[in-house]
PDB file of N, CA and C in Angstrom:
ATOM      1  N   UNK A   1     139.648-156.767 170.050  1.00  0.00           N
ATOM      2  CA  UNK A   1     140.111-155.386 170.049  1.00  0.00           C
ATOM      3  C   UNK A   1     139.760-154.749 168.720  1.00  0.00           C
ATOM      4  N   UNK A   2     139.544-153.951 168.576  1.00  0.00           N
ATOM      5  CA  UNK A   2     138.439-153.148 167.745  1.00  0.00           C
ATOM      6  C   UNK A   2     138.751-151.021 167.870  1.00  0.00           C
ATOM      7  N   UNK A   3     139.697-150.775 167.131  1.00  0.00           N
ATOM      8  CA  UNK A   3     139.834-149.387 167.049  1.00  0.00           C
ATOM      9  C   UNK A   3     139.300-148.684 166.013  1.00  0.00           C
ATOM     10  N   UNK A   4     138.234-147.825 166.116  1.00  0.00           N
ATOM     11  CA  UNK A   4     137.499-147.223 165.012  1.00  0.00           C
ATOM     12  C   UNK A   4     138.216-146.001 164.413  1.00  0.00           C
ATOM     13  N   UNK A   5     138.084-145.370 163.582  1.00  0.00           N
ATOM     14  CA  UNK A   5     138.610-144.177 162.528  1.00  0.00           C
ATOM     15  C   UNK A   5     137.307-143.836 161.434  1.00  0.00           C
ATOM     16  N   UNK A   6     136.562-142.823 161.684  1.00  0.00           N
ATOM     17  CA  UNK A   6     135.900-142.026 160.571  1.00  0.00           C
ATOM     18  C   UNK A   6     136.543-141.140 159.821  1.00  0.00           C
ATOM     19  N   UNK A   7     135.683-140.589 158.828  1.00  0.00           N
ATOM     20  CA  UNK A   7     136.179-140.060 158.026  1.00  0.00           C
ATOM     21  C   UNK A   7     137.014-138.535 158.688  1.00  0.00           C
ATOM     22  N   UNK A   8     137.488-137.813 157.732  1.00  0.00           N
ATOM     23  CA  UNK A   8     137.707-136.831 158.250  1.00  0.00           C
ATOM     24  C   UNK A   8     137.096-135.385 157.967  1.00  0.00           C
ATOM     25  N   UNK A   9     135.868-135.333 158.536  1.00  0.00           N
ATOM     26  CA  UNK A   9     135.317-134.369 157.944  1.00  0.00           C
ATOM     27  C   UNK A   9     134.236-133.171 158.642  1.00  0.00           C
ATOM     28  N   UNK A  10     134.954-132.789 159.787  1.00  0.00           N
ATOM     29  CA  UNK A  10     134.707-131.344 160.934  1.00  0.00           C
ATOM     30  C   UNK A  10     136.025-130.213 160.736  1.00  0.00           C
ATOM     31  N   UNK A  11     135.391-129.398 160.445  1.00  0.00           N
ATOM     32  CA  UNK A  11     136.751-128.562 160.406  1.00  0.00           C
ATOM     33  C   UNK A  11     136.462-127.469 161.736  1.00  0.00           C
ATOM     34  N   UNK A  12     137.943-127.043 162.236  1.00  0.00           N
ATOM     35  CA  UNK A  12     138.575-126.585 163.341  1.00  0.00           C
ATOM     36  C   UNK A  12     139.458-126.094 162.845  1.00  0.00           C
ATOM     37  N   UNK A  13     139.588-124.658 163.204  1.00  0.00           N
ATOM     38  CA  UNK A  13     140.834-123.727 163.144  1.00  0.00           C
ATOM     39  C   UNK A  13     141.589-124.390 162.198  1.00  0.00           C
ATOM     40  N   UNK A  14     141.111-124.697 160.708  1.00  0.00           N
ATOM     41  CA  UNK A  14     141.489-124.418 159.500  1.00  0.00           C
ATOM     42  C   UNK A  14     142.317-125.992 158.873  1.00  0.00           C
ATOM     43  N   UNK A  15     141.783-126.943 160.140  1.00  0.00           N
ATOM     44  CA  UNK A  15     142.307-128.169 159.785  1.00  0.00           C
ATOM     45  C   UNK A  15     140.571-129.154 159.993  1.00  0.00           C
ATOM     46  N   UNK A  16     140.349-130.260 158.545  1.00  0.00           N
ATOM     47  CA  UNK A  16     140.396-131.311 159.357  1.00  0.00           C
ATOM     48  C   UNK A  16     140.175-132.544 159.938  1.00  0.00           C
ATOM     49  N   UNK A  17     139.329-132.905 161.104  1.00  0.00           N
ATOM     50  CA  UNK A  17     139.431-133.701 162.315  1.00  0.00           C
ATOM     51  C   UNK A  17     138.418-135.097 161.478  1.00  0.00           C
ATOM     52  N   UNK A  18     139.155-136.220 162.639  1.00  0.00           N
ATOM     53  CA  UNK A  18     138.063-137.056 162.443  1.00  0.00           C
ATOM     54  C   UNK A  18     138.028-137.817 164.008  1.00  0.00           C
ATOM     55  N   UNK A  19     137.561-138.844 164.135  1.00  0.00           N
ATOM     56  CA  UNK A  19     137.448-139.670 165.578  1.00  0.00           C
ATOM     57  C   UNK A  19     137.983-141.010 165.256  1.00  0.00           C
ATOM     58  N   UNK A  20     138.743-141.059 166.493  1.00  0.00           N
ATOM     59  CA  UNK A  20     139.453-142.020 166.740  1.00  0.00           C
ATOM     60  C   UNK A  20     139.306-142.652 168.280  1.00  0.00           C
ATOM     61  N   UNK A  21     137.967-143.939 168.626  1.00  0.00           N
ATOM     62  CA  UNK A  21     137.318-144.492 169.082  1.00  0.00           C
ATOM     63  C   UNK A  21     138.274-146.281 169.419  1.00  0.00           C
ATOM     64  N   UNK A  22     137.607-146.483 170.522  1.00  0.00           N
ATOM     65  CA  UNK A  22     137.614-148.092 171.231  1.00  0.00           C
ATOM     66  C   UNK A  22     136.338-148.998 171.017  1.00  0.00           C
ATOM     67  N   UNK A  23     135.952-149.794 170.531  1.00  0.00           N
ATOM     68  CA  UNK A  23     134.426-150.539 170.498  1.00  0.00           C
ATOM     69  C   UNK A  23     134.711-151.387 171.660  1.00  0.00           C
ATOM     70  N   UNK A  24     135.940-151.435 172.668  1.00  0.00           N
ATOM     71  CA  UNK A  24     136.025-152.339 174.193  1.00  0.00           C
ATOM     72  C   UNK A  24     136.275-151.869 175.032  1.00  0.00           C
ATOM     73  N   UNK A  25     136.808-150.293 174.787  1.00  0.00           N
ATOM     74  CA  UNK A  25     137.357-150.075 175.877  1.00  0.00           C
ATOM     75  C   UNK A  25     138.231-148.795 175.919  1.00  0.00           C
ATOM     76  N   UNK A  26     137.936-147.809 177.360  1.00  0.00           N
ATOM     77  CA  UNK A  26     138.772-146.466 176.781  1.00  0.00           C
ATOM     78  C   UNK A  26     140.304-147.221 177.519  1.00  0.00           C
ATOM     79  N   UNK A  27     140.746-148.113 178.270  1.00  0.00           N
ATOM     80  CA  UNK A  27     141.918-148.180 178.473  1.00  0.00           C
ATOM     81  C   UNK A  27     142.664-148.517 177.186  1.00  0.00           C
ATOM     82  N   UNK A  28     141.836-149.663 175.901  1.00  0.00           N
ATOM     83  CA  UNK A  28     142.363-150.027 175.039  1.00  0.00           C
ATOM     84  C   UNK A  28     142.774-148.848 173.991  1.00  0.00           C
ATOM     85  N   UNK A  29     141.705-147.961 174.293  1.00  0.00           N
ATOM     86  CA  UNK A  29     141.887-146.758 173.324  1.00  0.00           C
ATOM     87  C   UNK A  29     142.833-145.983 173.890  1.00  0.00           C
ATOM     88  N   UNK A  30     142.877-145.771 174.596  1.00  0.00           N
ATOM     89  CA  UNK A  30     144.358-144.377 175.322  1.00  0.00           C
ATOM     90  C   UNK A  30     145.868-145.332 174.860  1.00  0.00           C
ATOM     91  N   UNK A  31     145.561-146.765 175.000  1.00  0.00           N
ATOM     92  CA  UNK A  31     147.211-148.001 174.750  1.00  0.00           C
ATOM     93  C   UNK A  31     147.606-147.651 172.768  1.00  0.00           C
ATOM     94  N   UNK A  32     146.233-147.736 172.665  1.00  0.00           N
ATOM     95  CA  UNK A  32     146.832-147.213 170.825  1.00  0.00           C
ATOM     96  C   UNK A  32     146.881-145.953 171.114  1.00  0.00           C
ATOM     97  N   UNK A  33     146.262-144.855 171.354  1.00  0.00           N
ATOM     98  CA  UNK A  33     146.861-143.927 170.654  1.00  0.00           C
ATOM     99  C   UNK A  33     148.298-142.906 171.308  1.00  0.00           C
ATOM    100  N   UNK A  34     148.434-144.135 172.614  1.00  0.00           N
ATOM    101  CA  UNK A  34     149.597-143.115 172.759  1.00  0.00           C
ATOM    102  C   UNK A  34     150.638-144.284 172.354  1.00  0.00           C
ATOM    103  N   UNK A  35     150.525-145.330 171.854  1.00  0.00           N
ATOM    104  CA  UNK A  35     151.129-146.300 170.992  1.00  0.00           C
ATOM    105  C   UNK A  35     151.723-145.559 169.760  1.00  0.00           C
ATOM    106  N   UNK A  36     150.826-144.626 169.366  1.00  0.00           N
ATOM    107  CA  UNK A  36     151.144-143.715 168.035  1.00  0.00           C
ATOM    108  C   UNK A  36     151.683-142.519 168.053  1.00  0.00           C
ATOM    109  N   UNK A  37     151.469-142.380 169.684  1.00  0.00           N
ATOM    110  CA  UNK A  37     151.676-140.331 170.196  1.00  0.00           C
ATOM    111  C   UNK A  37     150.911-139.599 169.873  1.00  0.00           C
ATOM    112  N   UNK A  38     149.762-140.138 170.140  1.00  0.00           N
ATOM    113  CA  UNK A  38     147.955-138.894 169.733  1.00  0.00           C
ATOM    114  C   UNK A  38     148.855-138.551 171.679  1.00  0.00           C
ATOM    115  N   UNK A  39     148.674-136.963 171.512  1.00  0.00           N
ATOM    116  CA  UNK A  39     148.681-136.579 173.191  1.00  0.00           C
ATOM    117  C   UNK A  39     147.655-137.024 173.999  1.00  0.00           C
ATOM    118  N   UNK A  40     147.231-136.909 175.252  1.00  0.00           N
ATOM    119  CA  UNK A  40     146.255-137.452 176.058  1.00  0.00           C
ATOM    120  C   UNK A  40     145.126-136.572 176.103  1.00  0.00           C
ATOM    121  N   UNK A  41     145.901-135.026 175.823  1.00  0.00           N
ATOM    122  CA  UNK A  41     144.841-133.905 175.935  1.00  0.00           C
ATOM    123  C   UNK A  41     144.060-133.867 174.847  1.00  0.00           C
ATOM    124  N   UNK A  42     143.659-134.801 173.486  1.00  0.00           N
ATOM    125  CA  UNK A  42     143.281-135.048 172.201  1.00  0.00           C
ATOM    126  C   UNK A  42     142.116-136.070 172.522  1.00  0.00           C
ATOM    127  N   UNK A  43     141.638-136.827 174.084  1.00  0.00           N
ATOM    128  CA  UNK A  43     140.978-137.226 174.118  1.00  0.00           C
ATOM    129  C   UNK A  43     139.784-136.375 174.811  1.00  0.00           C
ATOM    130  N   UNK A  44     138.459-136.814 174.232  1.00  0.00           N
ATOM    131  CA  UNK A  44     137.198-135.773 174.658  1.00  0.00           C
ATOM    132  C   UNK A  44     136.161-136.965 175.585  1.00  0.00           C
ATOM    133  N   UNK A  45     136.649-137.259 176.629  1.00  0.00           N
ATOM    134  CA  UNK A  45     135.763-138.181 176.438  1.00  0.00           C
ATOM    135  C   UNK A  45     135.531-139.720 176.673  1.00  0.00           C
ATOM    136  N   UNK A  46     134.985-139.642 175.472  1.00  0.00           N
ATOM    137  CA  UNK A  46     134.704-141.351 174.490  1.00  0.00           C
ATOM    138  C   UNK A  46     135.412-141.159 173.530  1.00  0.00           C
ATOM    139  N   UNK A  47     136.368-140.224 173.101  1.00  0.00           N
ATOM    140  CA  UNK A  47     136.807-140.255 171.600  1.00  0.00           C
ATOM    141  C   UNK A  47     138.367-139.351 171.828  1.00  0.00           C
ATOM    142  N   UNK A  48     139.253-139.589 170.914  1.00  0.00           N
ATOM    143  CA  UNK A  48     140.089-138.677 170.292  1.00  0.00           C
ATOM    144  C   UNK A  48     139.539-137.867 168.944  1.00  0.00           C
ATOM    145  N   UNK A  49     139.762-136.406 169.362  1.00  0.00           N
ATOM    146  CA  UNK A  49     140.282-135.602 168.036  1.00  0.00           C
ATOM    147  C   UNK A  49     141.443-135.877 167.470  1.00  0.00           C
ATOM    148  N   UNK A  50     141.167-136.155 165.952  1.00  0.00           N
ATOM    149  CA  UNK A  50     142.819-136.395 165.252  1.00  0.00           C
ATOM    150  C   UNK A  50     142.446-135.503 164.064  1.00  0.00           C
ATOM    151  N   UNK A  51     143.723-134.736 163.828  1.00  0.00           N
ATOM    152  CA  UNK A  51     143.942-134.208 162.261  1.00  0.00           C
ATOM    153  C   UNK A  51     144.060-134.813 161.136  1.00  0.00           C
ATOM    154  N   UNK A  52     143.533-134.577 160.429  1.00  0.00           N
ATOM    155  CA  UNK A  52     143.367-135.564 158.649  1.00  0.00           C
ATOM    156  C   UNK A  52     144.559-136.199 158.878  1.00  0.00           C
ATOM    157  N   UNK A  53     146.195-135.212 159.218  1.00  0.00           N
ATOM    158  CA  UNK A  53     147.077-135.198 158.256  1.00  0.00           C
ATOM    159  C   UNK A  53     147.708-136.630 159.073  1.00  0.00           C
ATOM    160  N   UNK A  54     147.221-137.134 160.049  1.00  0.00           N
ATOM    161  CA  UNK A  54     147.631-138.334 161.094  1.00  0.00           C
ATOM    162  C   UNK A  54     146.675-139.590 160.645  1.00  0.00           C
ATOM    163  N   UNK A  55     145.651-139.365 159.910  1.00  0.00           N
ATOM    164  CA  UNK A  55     144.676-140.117 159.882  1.00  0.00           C
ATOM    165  C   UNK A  55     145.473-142.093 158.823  1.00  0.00           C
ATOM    166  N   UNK A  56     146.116-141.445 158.338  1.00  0.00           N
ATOM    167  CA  UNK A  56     146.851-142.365 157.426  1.00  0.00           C
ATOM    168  C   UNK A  56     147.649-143.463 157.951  1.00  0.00           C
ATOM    169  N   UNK A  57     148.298-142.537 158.918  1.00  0.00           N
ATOM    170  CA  UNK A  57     149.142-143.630 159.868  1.00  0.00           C
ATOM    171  C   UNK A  57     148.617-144.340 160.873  1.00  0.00           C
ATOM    172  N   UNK A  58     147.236-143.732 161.731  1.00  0.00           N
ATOM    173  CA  UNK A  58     146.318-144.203 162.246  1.00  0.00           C
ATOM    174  C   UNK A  58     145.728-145.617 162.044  1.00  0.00           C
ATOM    175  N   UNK A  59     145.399-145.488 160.423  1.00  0.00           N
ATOM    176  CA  UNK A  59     144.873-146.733 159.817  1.00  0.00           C
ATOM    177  C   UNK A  59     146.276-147.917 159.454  1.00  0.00           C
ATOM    178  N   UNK A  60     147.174-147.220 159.069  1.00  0.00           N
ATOM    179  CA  UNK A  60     148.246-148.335 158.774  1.00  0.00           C
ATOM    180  C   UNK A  60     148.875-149.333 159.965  1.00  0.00           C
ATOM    181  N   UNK A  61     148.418-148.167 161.478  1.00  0.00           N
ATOM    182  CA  UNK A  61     148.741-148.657 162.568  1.00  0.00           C
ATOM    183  C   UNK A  61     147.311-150.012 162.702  1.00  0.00           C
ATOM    184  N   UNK A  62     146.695-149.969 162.347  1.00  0.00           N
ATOM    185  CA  UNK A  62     145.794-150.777 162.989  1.00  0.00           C
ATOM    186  C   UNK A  62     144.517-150.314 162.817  1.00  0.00           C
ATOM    187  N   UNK A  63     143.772-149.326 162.989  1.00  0.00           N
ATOM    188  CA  UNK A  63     142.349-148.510 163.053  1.00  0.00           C
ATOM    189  C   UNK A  63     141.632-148.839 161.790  1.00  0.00           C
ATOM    190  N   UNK A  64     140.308-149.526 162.169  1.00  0.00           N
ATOM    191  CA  UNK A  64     139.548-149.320 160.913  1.00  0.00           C
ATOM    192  C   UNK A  64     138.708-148.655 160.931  1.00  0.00           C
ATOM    193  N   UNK A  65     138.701-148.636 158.898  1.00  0.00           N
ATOM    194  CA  UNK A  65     138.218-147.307 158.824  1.00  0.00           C
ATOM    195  C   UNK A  65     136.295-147.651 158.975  1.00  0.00           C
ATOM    196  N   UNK A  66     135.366-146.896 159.303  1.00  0.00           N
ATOM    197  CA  UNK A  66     134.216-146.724 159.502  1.00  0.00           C
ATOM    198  C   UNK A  66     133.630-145.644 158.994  1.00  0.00           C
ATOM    199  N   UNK A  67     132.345-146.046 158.738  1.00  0.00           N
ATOM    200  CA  UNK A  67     131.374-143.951 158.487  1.00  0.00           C
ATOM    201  C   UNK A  67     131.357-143.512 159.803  1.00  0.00           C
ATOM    202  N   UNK A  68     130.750-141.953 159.801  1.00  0.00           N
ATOM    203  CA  UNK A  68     130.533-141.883 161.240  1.00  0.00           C
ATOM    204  C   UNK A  68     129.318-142.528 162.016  1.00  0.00           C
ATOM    205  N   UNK A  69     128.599-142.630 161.237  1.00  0.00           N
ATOM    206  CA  UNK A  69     127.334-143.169 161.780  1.00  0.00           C
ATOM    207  C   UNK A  69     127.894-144.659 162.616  1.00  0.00           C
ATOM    208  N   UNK A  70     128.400-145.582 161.833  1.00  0.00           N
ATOM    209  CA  UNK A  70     129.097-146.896 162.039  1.00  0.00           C
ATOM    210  C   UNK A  70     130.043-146.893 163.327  1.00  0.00           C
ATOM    211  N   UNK A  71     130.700-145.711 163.480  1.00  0.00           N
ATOM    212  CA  UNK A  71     131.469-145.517 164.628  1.00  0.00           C
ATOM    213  C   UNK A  71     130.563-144.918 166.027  1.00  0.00           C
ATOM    214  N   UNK A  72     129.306-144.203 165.497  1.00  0.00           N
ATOM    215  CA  UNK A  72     128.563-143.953 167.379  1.00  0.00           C
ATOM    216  C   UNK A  72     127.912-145.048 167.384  1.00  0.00           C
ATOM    217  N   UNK A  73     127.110-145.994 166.309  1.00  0.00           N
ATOM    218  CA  UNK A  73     126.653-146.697 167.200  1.00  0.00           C
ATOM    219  C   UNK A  73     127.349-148.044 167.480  1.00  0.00           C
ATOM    220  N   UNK A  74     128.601-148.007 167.341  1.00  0.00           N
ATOM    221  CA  UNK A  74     129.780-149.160 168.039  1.00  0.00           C
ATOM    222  C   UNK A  74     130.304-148.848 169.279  1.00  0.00           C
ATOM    223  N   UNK A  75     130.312-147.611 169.238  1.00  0.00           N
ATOM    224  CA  UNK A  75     130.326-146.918 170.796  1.00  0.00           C
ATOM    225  C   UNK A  75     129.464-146.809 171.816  1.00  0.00           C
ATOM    226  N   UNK A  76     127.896-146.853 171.189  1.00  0.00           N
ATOM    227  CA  UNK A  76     126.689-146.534 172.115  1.00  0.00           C
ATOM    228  C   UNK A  76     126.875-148.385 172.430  1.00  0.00           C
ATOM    229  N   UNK A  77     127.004-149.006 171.618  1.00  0.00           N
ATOM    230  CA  UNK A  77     126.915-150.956 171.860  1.00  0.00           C
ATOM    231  C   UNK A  77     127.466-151.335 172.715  1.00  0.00           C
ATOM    232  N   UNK A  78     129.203-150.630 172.541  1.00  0.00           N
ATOM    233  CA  UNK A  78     129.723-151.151 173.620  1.00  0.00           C
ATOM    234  C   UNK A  78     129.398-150.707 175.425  1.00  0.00           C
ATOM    235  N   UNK A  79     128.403-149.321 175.275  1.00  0.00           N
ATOM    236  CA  UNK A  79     128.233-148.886 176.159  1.00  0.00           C
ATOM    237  C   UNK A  79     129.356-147.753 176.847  1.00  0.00           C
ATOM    238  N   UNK A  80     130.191-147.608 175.824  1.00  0.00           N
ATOM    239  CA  UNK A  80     130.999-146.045 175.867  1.00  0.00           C
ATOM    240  C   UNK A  80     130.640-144.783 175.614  1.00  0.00           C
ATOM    241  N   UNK A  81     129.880-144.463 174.554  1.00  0.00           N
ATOM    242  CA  UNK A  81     129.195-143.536 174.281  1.00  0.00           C
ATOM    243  C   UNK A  81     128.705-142.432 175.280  1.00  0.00           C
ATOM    244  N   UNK A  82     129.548-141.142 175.481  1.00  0.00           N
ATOM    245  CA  UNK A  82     128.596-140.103 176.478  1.00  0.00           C
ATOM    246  C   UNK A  82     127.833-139.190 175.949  1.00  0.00           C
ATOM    247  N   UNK A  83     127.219-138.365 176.529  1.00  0.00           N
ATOM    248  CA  UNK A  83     126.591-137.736 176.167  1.00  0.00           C
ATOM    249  C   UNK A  83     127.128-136.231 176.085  1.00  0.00           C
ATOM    250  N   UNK A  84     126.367-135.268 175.553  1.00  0.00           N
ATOM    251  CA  UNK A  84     127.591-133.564 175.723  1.00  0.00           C
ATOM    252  C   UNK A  84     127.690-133.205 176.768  1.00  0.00           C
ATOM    253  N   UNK A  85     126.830-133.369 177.808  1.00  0.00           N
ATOM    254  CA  UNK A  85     126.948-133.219 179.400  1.00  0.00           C
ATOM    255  C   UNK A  85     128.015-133.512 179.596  1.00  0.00           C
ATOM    256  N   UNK A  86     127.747-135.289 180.101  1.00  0.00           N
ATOM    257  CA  UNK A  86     128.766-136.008 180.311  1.00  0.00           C
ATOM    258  C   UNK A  86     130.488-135.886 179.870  1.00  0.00           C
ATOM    259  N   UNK A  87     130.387-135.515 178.553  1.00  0.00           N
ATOM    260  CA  UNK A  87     131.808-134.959 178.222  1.00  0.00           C
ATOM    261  C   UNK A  87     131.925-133.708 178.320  1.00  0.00           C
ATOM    262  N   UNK A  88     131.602-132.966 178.731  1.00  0.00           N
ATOM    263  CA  UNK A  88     131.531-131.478 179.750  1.00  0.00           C
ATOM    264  C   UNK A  88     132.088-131.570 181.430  1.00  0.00           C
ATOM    265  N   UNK A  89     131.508-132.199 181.585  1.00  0.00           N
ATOM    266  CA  UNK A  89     131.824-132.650 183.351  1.00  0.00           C
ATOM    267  C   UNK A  89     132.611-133.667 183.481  1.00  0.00           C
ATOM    268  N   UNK A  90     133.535-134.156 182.574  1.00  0.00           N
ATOM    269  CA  UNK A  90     134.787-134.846 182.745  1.00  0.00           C
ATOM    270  C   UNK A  90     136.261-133.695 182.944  1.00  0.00           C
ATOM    271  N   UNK A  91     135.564-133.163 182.393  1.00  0.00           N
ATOM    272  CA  UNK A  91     137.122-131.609 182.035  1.00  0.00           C
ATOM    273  C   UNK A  91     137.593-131.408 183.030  1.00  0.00           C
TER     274      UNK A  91
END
């Protein structure tokens, strides 16, 4: 089990964000983060949006930390990885 965390560094309406990823699995990923109370509507996907200001407890919970680069291609490996389509036509 393997939960990824990049940095935090996309900003959105004045906060922000980083990704918060599964390298096994999106069931394993939805069990942490509503383990923590990330909402469900925070997932895009292959990924959660999280705010910096959560990012701390994220990691203390368990999540390691990664670059971003380090985190897509642990995602493309495991074969999670979508594409912008693909996370378009999940909505």
């Amino acid at each position: 089990m393997t939960i990824l965390i990049d940095e935090a560094r996309w900003w959105f309406d004045d906060r922000k964000w980083c990704h918060l990823v599964s390298d096994e699995s999106y069931a394993e990923l939805h069990d942490f983060a509503g383990g923590v109370g990330i909402p469900r509507r925070a997932f895009q996907g292959d990924h959660y949006d999280v705010p910096e200001e959560y990012r701390s407890e994220l990691i203390a919970a368990g999540a390691e930390v990664v670059e971003s680069r380090e985190l897509v291609r642990r995602l493309r490996a495991a074969g999670l990885r979508l594409t912008p389509a693909q996370r378009r036509s999940r909505d």
